[in-house]
C-alpha atoms as a PDB file:
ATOM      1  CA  UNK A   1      11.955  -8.025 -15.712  1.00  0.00           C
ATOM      2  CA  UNK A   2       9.615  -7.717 -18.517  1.00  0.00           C
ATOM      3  CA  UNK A   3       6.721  -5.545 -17.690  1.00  0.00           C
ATOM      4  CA  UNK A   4       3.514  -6.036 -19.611  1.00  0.00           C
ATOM      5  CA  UNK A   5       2.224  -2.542 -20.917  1.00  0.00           C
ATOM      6  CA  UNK A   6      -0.832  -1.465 -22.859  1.00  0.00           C
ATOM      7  CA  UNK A   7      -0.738   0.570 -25.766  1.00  0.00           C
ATOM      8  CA  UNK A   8      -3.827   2.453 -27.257  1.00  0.00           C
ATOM      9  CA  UNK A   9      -3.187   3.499 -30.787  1.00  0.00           C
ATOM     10  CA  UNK A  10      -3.252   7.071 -31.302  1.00  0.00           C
ATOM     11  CA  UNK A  11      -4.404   8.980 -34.757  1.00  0.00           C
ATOM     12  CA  UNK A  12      -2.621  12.723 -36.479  1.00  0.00           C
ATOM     13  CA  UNK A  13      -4.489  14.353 -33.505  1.00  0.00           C
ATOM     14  CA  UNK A  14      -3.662  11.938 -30.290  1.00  0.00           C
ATOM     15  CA  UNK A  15      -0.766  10.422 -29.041  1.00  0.00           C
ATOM     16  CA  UNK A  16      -0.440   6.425 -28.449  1.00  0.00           C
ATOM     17  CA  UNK A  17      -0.957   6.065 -24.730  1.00  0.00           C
ATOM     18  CA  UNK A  18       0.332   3.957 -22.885  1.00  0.00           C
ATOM     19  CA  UNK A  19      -0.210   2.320 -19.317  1.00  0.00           C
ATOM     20  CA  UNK A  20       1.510  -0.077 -16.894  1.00  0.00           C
ATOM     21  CA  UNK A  21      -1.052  -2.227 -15.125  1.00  0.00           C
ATOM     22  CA  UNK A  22       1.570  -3.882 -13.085  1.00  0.00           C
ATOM     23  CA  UNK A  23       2.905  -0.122 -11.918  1.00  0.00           C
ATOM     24  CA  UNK A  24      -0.185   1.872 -10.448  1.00  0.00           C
ATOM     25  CA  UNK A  25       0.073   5.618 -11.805  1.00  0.00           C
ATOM     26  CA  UNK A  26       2.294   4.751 -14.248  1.00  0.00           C
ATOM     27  CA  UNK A  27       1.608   6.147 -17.806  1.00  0.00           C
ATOM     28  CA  UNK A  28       3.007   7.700 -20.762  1.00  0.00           C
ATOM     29  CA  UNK A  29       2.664   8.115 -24.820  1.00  0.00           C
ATOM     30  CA  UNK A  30       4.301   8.995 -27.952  1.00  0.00           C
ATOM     31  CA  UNK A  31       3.566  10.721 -30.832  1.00  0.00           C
ATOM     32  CA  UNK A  32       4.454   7.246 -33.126  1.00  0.00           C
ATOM     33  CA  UNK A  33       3.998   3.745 -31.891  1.00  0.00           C
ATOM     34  CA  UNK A  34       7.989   3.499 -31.273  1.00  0.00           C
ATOM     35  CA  UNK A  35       8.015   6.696 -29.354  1.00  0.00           C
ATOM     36  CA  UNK A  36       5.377   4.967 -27.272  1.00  0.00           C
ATOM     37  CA  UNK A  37       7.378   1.871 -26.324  1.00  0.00           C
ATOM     38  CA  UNK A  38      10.901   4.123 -25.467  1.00  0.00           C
ATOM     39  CA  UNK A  39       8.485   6.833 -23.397  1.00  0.00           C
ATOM     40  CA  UNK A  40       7.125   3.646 -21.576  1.00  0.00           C
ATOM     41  CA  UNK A  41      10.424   2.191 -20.354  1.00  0.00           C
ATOM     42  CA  UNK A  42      11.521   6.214 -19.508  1.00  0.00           C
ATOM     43  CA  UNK A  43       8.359   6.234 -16.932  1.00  0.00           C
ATOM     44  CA  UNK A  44       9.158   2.563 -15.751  1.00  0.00           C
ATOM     45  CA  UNK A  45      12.623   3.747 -14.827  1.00  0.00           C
ATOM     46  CA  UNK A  46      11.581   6.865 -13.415  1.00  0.00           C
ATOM     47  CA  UNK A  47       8.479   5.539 -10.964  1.00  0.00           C
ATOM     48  CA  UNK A  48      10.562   2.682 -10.337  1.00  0.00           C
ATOM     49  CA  UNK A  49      13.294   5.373  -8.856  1.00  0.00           C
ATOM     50  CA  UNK A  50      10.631   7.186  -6.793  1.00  0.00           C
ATOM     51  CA  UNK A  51       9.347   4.432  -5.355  1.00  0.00           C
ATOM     52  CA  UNK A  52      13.243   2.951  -4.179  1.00  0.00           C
ATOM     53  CA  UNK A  53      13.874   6.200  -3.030  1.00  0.00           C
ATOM     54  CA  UNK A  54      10.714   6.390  -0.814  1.00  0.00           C
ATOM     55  CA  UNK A  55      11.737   2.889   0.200  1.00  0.00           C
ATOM     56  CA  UNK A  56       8.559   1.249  -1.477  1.00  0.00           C
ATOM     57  CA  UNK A  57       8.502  -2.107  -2.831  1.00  0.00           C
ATOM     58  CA  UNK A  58       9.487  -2.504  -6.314  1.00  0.00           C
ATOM     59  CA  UNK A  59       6.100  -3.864  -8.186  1.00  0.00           C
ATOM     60  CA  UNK A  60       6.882  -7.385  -9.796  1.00  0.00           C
ATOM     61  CA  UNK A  61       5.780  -8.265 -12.981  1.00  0.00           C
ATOM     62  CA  UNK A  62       2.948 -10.203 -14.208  1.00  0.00           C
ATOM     63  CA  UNK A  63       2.480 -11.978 -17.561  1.00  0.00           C
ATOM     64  CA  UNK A  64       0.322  -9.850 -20.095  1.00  0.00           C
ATOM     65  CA  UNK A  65      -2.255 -13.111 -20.200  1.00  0.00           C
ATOM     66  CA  UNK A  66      -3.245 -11.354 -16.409  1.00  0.00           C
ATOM     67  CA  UNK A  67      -4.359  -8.467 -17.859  1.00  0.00           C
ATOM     68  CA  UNK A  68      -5.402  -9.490 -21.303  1.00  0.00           C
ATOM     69  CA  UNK A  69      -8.853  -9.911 -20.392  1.00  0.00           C
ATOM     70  CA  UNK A  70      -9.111  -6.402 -18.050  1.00  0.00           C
ATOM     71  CA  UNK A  71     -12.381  -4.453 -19.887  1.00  0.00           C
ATOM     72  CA  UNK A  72     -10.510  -0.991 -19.285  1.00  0.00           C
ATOM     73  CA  UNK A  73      -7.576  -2.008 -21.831  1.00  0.00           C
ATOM     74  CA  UNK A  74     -10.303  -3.761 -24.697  1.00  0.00           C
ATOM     75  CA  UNK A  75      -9.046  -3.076 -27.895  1.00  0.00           C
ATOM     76  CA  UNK A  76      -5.246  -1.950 -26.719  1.00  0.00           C
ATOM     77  CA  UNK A  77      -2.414  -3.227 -28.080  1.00  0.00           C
ATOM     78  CA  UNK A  78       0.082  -5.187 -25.466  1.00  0.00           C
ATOM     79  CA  UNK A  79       4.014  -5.275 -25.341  1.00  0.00           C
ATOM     80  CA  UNK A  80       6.211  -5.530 -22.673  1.00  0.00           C
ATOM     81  CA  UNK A  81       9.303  -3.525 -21.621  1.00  0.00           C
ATOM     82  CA  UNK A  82      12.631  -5.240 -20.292  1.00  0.00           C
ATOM     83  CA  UNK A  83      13.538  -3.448 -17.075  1.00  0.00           C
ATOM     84  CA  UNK A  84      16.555  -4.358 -15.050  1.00  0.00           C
ATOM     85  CA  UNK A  85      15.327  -3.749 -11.441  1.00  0.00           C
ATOM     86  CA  UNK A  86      18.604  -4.803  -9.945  1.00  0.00           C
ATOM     87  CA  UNK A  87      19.360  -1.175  -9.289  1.00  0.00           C
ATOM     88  CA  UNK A  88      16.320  -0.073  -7.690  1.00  0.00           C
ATOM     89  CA  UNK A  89      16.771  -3.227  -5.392  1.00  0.00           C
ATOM     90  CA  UNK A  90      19.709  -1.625  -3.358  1.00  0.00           C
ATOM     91  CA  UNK A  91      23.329  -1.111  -3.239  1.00  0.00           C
ATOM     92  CA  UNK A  92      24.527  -5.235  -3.932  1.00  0.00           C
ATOM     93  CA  UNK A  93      26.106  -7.315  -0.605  1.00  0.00           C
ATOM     94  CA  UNK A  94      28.591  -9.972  -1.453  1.00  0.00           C
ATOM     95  CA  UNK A  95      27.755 -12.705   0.736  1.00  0.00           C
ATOM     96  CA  UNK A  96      29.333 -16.344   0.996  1.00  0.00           C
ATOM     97  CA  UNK A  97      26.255 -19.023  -0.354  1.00  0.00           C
ATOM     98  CA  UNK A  98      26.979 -22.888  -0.527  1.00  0.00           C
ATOM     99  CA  UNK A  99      25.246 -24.901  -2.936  1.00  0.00           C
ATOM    100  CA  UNK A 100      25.326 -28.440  -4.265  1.00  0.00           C
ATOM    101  CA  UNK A 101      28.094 -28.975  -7.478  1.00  0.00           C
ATOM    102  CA  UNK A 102      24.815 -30.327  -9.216  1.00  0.00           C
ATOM    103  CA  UNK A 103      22.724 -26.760  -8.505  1.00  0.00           C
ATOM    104  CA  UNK A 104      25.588 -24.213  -9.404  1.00  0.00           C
ATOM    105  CA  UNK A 105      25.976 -26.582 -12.539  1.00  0.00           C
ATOM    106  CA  UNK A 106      21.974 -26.458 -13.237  1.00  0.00           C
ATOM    107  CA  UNK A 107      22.069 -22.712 -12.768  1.00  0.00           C
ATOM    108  CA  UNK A 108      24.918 -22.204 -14.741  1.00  0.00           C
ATOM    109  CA  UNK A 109      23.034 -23.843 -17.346  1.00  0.00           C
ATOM    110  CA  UNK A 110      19.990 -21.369 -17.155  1.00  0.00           C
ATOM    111  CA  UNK A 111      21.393 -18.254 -17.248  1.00  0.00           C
ATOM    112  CA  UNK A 112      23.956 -19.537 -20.096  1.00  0.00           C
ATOM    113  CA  UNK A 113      20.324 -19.779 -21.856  1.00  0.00           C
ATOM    114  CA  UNK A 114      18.406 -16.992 -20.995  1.00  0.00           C
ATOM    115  CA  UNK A 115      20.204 -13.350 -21.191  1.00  0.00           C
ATOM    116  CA  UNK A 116      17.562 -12.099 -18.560  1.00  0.00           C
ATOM    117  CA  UNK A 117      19.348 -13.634 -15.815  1.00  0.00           C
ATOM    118  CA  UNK A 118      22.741 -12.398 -16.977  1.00  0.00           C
ATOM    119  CA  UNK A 119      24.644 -13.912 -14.287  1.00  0.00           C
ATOM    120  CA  UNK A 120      24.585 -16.360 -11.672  1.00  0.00           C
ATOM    121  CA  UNK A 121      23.691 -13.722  -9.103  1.00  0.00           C
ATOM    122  CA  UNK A 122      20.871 -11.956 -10.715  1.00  0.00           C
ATOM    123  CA  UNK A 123      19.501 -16.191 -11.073  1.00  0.00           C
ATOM    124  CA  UNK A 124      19.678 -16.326  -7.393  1.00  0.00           C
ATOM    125  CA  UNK A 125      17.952 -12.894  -6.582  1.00  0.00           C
ATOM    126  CA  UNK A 126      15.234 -13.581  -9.142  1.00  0.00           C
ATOM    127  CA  UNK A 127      14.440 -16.880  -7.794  1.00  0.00           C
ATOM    128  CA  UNK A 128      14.784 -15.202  -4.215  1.00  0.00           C
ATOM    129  CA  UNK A 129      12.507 -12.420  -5.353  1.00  0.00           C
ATOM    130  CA  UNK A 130       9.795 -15.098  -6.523  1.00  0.00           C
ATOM    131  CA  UNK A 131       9.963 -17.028  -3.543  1.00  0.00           C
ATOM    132  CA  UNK A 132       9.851 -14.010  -1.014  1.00  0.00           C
ATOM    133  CA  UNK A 133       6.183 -12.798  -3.132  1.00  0.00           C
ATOM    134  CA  UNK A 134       4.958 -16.399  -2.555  1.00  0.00           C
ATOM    135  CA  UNK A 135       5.388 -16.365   1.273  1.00  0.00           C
END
């Protein structure tokens, strides 16, 4: 999942920070703009890890256009940070699913040309995952 974060630059005397809109409480920084991004995706992993072990829901990502326009990060730079989330999810089930020759083939397809869904599986969770926030 690629989480949007905010970067404001930092000078010889202040770090970059850094903030993750999506994740509330979750900051960090770096002495150098690179340091920045790595120290972001160490405090993604770690909140993410508090809040599975607390049993919280695992915040979902939004596209950086939501927060763009968000006065409190004028003038910040945006990235985002790839986070696998799989393994704050839970321990995975094997389970028997049955699906049309035509939809394993289509699926297939997709994660053959995206990398973020790496298999079929994580396809099927994400999509699950997106339609369990809609309802």
């Amino acid at each position: 999942m690629l989480y949007p974060i905010a970067i404001e630059r930092g000078d010889e005397k202040h770090a970059h920070s850094v903030a993750v809109p999506d994740i509330p409480g979750c900051f960090s920084a770096g002495d150098s703009f690179d340091d920045a991004l790595r120290n972001a995706k160490e405090a993604i992993e770690g909140h993410l890890e508090t809040l599975a072990e607390f049993g919280d829901d695992i915040p979902r990502a939004s596209a950086v256009d939501a927060h763009c326009d968000n006065p409190a990060y004028k003038g910040w730079v945006w990235a985002v940070v790839d986070i696998d989330i799989s393994r704050y999810l839970g321990k995975s089930q094997k389970i028997n699913v049955s699906l049309p020759e035509r939809v394993i083939r289509r699926i297939d397809d997709t994660v053959a040309k995206n990398a973020a869904y790496r298999t079929r599986s994580g396809f099927l969770a994400q999509a699950a995952l997106r339609e369990l926030e809609r309802s």
